[in-house]
Protein backbone atom coordinates (compact mmCIF):
# COMPACT_ATOMS: atom_id res chain seq x y z
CA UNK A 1 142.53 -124.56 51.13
CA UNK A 2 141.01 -127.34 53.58
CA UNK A 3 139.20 -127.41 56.71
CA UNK A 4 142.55 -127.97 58.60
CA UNK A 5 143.02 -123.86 57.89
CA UNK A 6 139.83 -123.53 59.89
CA UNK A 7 139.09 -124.57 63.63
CA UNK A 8 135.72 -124.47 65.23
CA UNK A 9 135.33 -121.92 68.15
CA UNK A 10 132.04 -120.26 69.53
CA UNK A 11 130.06 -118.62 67.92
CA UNK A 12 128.21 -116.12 70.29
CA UNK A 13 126.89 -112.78 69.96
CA UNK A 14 125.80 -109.85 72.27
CA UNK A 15 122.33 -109.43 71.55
CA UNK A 16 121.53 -113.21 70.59
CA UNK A 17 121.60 -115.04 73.68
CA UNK A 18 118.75 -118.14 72.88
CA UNK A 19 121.15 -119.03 70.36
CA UNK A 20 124.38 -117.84 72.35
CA UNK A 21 123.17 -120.81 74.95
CA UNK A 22 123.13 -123.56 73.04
CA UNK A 23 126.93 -123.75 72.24
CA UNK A 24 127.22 -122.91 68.86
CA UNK A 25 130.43 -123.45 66.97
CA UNK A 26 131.64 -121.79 63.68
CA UNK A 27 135.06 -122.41 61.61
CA UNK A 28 137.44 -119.96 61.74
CA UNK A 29 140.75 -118.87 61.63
CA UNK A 30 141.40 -117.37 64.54
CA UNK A 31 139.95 -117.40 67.61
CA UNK A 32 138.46 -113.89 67.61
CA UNK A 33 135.65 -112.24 69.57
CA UNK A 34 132.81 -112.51 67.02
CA UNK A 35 130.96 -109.52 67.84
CA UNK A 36 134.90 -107.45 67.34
CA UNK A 37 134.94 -109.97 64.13
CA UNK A 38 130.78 -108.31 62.95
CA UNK A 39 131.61 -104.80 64.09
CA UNK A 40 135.03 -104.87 61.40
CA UNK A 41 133.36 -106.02 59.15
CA UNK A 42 130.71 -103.43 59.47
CA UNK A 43 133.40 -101.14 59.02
CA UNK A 44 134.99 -102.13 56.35
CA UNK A 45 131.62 -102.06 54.53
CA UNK A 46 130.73 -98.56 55.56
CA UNK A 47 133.97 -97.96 54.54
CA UNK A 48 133.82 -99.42 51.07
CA UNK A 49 130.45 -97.38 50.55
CA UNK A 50 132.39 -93.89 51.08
CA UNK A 51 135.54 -94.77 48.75
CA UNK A 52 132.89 -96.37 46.38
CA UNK A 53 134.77 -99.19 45.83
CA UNK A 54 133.64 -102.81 44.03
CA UNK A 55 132.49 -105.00 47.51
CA UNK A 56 130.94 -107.51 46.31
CA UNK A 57 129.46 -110.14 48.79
CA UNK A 58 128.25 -113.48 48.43
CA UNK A 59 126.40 -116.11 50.76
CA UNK A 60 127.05 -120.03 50.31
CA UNK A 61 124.49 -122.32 52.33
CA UNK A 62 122.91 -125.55 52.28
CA UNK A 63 121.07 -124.29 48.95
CA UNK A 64 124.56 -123.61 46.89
CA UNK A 65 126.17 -126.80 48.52
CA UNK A 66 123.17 -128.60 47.26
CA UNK A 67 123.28 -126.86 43.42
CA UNK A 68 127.31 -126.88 43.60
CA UNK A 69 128.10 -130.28 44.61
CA UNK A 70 125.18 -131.95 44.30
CA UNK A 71 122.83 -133.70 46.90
CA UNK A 72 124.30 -135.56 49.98
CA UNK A 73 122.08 -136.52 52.76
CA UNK A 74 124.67 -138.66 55.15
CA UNK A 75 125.20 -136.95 58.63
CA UNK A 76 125.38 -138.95 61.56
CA UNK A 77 124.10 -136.40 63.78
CA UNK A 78 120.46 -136.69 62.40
CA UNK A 79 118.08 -138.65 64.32
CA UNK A 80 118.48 -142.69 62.48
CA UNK A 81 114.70 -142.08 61.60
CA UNK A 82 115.64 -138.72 59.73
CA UNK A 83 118.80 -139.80 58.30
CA UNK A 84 116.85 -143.12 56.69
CA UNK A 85 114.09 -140.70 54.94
CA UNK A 86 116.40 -138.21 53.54
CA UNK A 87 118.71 -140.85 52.08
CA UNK A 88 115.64 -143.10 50.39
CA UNK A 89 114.35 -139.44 48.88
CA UNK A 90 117.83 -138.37 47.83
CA UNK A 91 118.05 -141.69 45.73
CA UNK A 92 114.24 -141.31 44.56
CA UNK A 93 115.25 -138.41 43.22
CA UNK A 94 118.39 -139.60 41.38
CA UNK A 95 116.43 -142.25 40.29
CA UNK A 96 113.99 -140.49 38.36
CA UNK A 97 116.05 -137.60 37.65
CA UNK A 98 114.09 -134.89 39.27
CA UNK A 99 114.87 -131.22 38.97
CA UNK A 100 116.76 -129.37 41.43
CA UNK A 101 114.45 -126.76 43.58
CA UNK A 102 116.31 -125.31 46.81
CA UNK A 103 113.09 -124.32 49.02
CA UNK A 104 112.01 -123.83 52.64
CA UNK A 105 108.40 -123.14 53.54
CA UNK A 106 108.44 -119.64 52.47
CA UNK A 107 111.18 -119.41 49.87
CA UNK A 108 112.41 -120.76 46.70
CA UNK A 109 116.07 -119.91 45.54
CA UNK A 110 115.35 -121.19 42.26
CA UNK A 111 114.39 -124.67 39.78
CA UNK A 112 116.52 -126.32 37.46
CA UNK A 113 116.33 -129.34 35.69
CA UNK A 114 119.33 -131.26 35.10
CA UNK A 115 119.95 -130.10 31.86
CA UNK A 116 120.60 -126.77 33.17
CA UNK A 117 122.78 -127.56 35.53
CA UNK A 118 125.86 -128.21 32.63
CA UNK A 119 127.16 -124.73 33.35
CA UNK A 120 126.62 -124.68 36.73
CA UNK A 121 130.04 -125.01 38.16
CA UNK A 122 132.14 -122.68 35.62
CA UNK A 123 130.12 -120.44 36.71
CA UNK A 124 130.43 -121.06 40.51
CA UNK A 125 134.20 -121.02 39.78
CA UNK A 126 134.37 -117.83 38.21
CA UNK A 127 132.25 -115.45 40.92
CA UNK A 128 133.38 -117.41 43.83
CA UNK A 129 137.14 -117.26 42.35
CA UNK A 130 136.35 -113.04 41.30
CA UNK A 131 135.03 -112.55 45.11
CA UNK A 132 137.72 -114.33 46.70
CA UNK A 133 140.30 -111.46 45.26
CA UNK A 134 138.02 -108.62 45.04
CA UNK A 135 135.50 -108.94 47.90
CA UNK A 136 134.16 -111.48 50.89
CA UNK A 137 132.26 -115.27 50.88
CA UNK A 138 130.13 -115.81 53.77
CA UNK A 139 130.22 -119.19 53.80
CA UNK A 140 127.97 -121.17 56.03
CA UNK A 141 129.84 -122.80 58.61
CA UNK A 142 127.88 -122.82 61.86
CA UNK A 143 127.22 -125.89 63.92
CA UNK A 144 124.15 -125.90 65.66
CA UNK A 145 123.21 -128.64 68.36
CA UNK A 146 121.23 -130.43 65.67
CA UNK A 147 122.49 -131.68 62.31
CA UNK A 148 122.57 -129.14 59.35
CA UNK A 149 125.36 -129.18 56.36
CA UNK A 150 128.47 -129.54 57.81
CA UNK A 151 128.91 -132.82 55.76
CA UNK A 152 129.23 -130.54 52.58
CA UNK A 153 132.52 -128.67 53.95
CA UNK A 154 135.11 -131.17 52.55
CA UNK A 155 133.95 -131.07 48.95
CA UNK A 156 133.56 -127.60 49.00
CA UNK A 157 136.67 -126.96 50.28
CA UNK A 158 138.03 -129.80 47.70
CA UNK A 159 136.01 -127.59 44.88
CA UNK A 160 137.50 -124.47 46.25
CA UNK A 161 141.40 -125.75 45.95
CA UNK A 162 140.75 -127.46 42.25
CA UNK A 163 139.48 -124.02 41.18
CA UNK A 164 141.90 -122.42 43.14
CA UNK A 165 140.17 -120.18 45.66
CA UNK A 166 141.38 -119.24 48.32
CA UNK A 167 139.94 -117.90 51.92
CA UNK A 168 141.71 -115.94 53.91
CA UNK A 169 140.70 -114.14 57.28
CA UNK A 170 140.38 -111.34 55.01
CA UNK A 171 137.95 -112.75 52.65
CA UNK A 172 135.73 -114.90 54.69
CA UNK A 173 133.19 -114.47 57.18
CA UNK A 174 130.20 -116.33 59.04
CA UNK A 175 127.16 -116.66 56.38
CA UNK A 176 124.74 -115.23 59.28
CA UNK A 177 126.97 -111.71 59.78
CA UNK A 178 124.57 -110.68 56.82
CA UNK A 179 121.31 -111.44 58.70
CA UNK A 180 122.11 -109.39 61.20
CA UNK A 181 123.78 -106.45 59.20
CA UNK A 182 120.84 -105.82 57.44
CA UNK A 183 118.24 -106.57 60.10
CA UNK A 184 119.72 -105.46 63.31
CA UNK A 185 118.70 -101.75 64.00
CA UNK A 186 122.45 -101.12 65.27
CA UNK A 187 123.60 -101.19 61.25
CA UNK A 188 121.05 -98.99 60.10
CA UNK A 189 123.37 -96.51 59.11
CA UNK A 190 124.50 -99.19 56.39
CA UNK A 191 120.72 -97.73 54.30
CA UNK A 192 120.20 -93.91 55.75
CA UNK A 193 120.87 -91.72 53.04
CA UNK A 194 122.28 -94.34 50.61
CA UNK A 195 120.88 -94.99 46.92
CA UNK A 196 119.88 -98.20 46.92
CA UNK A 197 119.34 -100.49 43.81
CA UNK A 198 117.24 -104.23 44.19
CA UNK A 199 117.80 -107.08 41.73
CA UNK A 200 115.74 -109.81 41.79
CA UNK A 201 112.09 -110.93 41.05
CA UNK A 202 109.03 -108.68 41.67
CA UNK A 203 105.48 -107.82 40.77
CA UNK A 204 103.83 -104.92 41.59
CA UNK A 205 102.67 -106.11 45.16
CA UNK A 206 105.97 -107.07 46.30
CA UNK A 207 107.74 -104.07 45.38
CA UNK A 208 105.68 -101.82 46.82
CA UNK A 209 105.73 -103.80 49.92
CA UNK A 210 109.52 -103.83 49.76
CA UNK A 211 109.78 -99.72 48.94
CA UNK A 212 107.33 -99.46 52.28
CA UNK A 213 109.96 -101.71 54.82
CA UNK A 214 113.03 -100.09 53.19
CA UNK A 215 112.26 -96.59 53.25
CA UNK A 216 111.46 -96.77 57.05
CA UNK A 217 115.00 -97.20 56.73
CA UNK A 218 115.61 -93.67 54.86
CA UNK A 219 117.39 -94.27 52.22
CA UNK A 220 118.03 -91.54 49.52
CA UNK A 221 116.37 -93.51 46.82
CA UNK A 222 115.24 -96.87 45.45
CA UNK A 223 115.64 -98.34 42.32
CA UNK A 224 115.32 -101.86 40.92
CA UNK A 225 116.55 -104.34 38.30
CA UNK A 226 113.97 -107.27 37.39
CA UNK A 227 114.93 -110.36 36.96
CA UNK A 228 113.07 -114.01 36.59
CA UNK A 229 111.85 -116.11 39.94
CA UNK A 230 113.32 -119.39 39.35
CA UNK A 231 115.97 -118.87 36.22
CA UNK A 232 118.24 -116.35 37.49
CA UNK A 233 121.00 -118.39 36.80
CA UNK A 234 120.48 -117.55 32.55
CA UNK A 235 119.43 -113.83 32.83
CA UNK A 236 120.91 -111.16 31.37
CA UNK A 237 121.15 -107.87 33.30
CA UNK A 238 121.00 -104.08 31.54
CA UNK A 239 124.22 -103.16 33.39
CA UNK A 240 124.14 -100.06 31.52
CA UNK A 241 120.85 -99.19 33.60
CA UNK A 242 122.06 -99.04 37.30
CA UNK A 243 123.48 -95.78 37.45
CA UNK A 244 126.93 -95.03 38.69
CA UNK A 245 125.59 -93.05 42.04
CA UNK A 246 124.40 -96.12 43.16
CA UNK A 247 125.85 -96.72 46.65
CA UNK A 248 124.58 -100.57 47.45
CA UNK A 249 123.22 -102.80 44.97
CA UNK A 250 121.50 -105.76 46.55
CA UNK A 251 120.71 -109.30 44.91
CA UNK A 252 118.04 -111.66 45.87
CA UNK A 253 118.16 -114.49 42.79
CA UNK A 254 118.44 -117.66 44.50
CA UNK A 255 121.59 -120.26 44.11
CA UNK A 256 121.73 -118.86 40.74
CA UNK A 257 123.17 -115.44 42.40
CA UNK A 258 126.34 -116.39 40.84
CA UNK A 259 125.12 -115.33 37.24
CA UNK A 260 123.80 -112.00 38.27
CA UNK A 261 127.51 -111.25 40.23
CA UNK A 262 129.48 -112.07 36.99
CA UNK A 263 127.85 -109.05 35.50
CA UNK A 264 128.37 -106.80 37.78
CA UNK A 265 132.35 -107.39 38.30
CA UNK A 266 133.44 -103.62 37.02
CA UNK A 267 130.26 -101.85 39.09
CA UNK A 268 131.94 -99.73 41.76
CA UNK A 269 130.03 -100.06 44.75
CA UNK A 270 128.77 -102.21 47.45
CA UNK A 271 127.20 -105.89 46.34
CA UNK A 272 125.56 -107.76 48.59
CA UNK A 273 124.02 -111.21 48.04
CA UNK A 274 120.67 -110.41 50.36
CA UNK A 275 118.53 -113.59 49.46
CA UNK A 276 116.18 -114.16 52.30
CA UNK A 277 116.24 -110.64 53.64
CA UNK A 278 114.15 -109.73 50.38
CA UNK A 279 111.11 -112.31 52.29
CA UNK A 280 111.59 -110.38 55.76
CA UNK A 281 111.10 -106.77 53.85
CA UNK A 282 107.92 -108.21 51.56
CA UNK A 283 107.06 -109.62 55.49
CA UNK A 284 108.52 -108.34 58.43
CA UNK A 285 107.05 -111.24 60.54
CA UNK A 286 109.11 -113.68 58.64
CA UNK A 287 112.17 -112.09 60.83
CA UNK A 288 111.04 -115.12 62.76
CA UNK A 289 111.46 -118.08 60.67
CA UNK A 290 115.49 -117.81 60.53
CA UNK A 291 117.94 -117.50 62.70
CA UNK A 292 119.72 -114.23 63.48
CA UNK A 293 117.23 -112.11 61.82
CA UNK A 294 115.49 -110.95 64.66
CA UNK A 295 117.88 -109.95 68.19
CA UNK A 296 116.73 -112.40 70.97
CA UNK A 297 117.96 -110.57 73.86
């Protein structure tokens, strides 16, 4: 698998027309209609739900391509001023051997220090290659106007055909289809009446706030797996806990997601990797800090 599989086409969408006017671009296999591309793959989720079958679906940004193949600051696009920061910090931090933290100003996916990070790609290898057969990779590969992570793409897709994992049309979609699956009112069918089991990190504050957005979603019931804020790629999940009427099981543990998935490889249901989505039901106004997490229309 390389990038000469994939070819960049637009990437627009109904009801997101700020970003539909800047002439977006995504990789992908064919040059489909991408709101006929979303509303499939709606349907094949819905789908999977009914026949209860093992879905399980992951998301691989700038904060995996980071943890995965480690740090690489050189795009062209950025501004020279930008570009000459990023690279001086990147070396600082090689330098003196700094942990790894993916964050943005309201989220953390996690902090390692380099020690941890031994184990880190068996264990990429082995959910990534599981998902491939059994479920879908949203993998982000959207090019905005400005620069973002495009320069990971190669070595990922070098990473991918060393541990032999393959996309397909089948198995891949657009990283920000699950923004707007579980935030756009149009899928809301994907929680009424479902049961509904959370894994990731809580106290008492957050998951009530959580319970509140959700069940203005009516769901048939809530349930919830704890796990640790910034070492989710060592815990060890009670699978025997998450009972088997459990229609969607979602996972908010940062890059170390990957860990949490591994367990969960013989749960029949519907998986999905929610990650920031966790930060917009604590905090409904932080719909606005990402892209395609609020409609713009």
């Amino acid at each position: 698998m390389n990038l000469k599989n994939l070819k960049k086409y637009n990437f627009e969408l109904d009801d997101y027309s700020k970003f539909n006017n800047e002439n977006r671009k995504v990789y992908l296999f064919d040059n489909t209609n991408c709101d006929e591309l979303l509303e499939k793959f709606y349907t094949k989720i819905l789908s999977s739900i009914e026949t209860k079958k093992h879905l399980p679906i992951i998301r691989i940004a700038d904060g995996e391509y980071q943890f995965l193949l480690g740090k690489n600051e050189f795009n062209l696009r950025k501004p020279i001023y930008k570009l000459g920061i990023h690279i001086l910090r990147q070396f600082f931090e090689k330098i003196f051997n700094l942990q790894f933290e993916a964050k943005s100003r309201t989220y953390t996916s996690g902090v390692y220090s380099k020690d941890d990070m031994t184990s880190v790609k068996n264990k990429y290898a082995d959910c990534l290659h599981h998902i491939s057969k059994n479920g879908i990779i949203a993998l982000y590969t959207v090019i905005k106007p400005y620069f973002y992570t495009e320069q990971y793409l190669p070595k990922l897709f070098k990473f991918f055909k060393f541990k032999e994992i393959e996309l397909t049309s089948s198995n891949y979609m657009p990283f920000y289809f699950i923004y707007i699956l579980l935030t756009n009112k149009k899928y809301a069918d994907l929680y009424k009446d479902k049961n509904i089991h959370l894994i990731t990190s809580f106290n008492s504050v957050r998951k009530e706030k959580i319970e509140h957005s959700l069940n203005l979603l009516k769901p048939k019931s809530i349930s919830w797996t704890k796990i640790s804020r910034d070492k989710s790629l060592f815990d060890k999940v009670n699978i025997d806990s998450i009972s088997d009427e459990i229609d969607i099981i979602f996972i908010g543990a940062g890059v170390g997601k990957v860990n949490i998935f591994n367990q969960l490889k013989n749960k029949k249901c519907l998986i999905i990797d929610a990650g920031y989505i966790f930060e917009t039901w604590e905090n409904p106004q932080l719909v606005n800090e990402r892209d395609y997490c609020k409609i713009t229309n």
